[in-house]
C-alpha atoms as a PDB file:
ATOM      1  CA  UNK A   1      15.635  -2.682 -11.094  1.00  0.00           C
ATOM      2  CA  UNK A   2      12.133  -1.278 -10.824  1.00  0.00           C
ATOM      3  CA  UNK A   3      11.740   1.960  -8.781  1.00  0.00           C
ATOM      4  CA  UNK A   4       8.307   2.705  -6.931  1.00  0.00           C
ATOM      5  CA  UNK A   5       7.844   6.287  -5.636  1.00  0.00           C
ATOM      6  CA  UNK A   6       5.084   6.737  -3.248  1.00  0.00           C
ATOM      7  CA  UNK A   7       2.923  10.133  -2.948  1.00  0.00           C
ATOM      8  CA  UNK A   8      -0.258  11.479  -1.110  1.00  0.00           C
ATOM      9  CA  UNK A   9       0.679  11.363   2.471  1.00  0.00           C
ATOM     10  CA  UNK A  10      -0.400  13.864   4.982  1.00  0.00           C
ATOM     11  CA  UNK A  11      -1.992  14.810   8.037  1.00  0.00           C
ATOM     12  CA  UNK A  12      -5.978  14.313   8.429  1.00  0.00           C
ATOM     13  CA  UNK A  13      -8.698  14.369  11.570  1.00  0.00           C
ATOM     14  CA  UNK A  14     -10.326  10.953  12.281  1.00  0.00           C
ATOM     15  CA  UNK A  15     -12.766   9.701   9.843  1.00  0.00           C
ATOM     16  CA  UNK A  16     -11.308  11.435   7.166  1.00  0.00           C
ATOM     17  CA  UNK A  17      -9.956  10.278   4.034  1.00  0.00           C
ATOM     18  CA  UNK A  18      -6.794   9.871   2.034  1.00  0.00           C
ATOM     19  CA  UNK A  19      -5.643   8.674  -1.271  1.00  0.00           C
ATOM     20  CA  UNK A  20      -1.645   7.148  -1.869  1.00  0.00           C
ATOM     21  CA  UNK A  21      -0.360   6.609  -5.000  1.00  0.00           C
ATOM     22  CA  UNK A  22       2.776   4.611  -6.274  1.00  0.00           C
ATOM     23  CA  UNK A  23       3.754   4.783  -9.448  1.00  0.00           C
ATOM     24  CA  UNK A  24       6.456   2.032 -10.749  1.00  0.00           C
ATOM     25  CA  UNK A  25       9.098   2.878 -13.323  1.00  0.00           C
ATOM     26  CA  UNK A  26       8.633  -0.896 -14.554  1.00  0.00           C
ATOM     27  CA  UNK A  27       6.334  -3.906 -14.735  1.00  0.00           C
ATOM     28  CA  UNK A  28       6.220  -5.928 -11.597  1.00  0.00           C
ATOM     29  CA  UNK A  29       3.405  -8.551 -10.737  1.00  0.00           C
ATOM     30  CA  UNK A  30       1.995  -8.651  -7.374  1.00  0.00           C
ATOM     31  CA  UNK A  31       1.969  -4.904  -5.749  1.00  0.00           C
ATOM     32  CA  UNK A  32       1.152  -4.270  -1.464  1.00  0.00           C
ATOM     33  CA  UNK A  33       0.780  -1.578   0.665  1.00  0.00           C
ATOM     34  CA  UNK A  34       2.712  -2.148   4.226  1.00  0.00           C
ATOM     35  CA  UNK A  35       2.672   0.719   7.206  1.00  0.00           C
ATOM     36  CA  UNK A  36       4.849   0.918  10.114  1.00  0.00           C
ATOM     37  CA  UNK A  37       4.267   2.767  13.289  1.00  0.00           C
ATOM     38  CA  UNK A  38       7.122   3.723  15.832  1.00  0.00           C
ATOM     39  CA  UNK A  39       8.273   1.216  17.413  1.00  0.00           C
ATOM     40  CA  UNK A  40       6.649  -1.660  15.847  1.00  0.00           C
ATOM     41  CA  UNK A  41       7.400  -4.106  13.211  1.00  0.00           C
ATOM     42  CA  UNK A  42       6.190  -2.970   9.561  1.00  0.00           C
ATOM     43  CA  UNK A  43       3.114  -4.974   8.635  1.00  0.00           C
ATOM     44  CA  UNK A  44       0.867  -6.019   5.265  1.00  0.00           C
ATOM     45  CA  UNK A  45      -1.840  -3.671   4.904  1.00  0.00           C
ATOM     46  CA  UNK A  46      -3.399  -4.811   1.329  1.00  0.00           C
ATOM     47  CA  UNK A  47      -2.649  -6.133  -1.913  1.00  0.00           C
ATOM     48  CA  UNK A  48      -3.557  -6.799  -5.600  1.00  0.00           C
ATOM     49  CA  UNK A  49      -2.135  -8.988  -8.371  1.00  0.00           C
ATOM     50  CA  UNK A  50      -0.971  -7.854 -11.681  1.00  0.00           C
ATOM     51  CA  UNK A  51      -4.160  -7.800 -13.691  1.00  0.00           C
ATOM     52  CA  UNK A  52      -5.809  -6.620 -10.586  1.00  0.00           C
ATOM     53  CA  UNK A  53      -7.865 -10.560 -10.594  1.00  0.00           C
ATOM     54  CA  UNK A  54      -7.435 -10.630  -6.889  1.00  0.00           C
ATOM     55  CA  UNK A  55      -7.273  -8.299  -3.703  1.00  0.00           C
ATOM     56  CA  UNK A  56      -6.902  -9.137  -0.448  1.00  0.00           C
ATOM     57  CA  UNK A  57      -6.684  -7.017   3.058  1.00  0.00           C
ATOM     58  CA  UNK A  58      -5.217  -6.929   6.674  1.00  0.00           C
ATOM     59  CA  UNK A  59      -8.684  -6.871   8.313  1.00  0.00           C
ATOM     60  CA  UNK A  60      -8.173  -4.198  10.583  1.00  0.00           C
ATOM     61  CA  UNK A  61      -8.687  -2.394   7.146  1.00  0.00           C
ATOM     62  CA  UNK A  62     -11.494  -4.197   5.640  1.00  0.00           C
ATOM     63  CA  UNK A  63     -13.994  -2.364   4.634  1.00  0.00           C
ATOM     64  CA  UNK A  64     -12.233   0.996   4.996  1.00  0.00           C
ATOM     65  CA  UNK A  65      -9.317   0.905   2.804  1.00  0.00           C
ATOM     66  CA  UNK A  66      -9.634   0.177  -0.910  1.00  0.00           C
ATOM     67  CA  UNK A  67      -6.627  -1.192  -3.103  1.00  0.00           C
ATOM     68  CA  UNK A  68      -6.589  -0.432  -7.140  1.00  0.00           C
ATOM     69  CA  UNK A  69      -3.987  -0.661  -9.870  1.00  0.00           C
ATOM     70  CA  UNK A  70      -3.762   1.301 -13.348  1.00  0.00           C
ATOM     71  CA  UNK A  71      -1.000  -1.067 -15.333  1.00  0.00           C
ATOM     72  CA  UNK A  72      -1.591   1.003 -18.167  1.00  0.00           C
ATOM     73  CA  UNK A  73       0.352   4.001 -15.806  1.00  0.00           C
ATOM     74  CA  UNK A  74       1.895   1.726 -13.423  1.00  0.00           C
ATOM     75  CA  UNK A  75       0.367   2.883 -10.503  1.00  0.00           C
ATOM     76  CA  UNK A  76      -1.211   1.569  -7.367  1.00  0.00           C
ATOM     77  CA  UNK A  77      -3.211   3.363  -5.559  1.00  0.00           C
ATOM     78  CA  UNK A  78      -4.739   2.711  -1.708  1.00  0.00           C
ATOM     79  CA  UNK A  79      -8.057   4.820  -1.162  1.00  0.00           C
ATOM     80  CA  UNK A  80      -8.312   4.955   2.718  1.00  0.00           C
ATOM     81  CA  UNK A  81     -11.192   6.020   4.125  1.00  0.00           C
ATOM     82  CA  UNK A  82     -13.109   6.175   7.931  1.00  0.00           C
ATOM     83  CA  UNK A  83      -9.467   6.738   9.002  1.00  0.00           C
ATOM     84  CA  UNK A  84      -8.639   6.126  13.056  1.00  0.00           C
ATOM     85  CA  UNK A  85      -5.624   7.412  15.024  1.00  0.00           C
ATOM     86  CA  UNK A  86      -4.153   3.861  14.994  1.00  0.00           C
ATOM     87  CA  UNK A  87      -3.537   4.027  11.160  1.00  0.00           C
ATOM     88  CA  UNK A  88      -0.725   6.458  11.587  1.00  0.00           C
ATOM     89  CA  UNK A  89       2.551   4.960   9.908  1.00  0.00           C
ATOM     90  CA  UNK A  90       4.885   5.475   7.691  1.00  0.00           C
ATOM     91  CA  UNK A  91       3.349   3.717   4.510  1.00  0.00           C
ATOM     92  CA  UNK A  92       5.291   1.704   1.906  1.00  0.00           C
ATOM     93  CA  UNK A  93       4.685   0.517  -1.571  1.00  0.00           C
ATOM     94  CA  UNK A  94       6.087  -2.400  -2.329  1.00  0.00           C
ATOM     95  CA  UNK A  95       6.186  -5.000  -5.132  1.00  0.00           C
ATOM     96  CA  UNK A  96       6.879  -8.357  -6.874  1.00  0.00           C
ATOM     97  CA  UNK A  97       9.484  -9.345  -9.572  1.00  0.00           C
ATOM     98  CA  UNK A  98       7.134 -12.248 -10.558  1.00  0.00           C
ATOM     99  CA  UNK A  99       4.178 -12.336 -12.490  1.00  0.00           C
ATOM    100  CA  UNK A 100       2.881 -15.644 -10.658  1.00  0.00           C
ATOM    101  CA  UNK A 101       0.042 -15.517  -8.962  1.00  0.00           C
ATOM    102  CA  UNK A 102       0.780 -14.869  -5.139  1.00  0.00           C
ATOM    103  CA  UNK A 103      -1.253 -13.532  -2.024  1.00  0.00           C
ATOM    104  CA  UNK A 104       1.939 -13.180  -0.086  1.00  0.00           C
ATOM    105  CA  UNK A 105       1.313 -10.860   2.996  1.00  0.00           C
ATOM    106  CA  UNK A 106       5.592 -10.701   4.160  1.00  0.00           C
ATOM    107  CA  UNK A 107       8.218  -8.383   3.756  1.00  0.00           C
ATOM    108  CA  UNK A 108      10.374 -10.966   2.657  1.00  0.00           C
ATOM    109  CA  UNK A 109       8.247 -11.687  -0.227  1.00  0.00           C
ATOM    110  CA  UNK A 110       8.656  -8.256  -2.242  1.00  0.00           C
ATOM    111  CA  UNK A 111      11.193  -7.389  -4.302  1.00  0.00           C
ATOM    112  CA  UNK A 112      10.856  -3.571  -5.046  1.00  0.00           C
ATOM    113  CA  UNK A 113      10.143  -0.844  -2.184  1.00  0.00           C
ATOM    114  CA  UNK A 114       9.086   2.989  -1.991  1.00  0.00           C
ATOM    115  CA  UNK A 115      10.594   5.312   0.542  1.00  0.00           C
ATOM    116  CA  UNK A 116       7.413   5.901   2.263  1.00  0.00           C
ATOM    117  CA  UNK A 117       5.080   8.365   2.830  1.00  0.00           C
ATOM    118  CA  UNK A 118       3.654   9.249   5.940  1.00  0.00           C
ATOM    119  CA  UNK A 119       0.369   9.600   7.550  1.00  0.00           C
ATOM    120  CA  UNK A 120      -0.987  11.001  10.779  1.00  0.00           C
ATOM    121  CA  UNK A 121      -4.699  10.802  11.903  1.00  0.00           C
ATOM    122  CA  UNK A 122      -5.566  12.843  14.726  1.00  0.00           C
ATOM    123  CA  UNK A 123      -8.513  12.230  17.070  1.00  0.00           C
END
């Protein structure tokens, strides 16, 4: 069982920036970022595969929010910048058992989750 702990959370203004970091206590293939909101459903936000060949993005993100992976420590990382006030969530790390190739964007497809770190953007 792989454990992912999530840090870097906090509280910024609009248009500012934040980094998260997960770090895995294991290997795992695929690795995603997923946010949740009150009252809503929790949703992809980006993800990378295990030798970081491939990323791919929720586009309400595109182009703000930048997805990276250091295998040699483990760790994922989402770089969010140009932040807005509808990007507050609680965000989750969360990752594959399986080292196949896969640009899966449910919840159903990840094995491994963080508890979650929050962030709040005010306007």
């Amino acid at each position: 069982q792989v454990q992912l702990v999530e840090s870097g959370g906090g509280s910024v203004q609009a248009g500012g920036s934040l980094r998260l970091s997960c770090a895995a206590s294991g290997r795992t293939g695929t690795m995603a970022w997923f946010r949740q909101a009150p009252g809503k459903e929790r949703a992809f936000v980006a993800g990378i595969g295990r030798s970081a060949d491939y990323t791919y993005y929720e586009d309400s993100v595109k182009g703000r929010f930048t997805i990276s992976r250091d295998n040699a420590k483990n760790t994922v990382y989402l770089q969010m910048n140009s932040l807005k006030p509808e990007d507050t969530a609680v965000y989750y790390c969360a990752a594959r058992r399986s080292f196949t190739i896969a640009q899966v964007r449910g919840v159903q497809d990840y094995d491994y989750w963080g508890q979650g770190t929050q962030v709040t953007v005010s306007s």
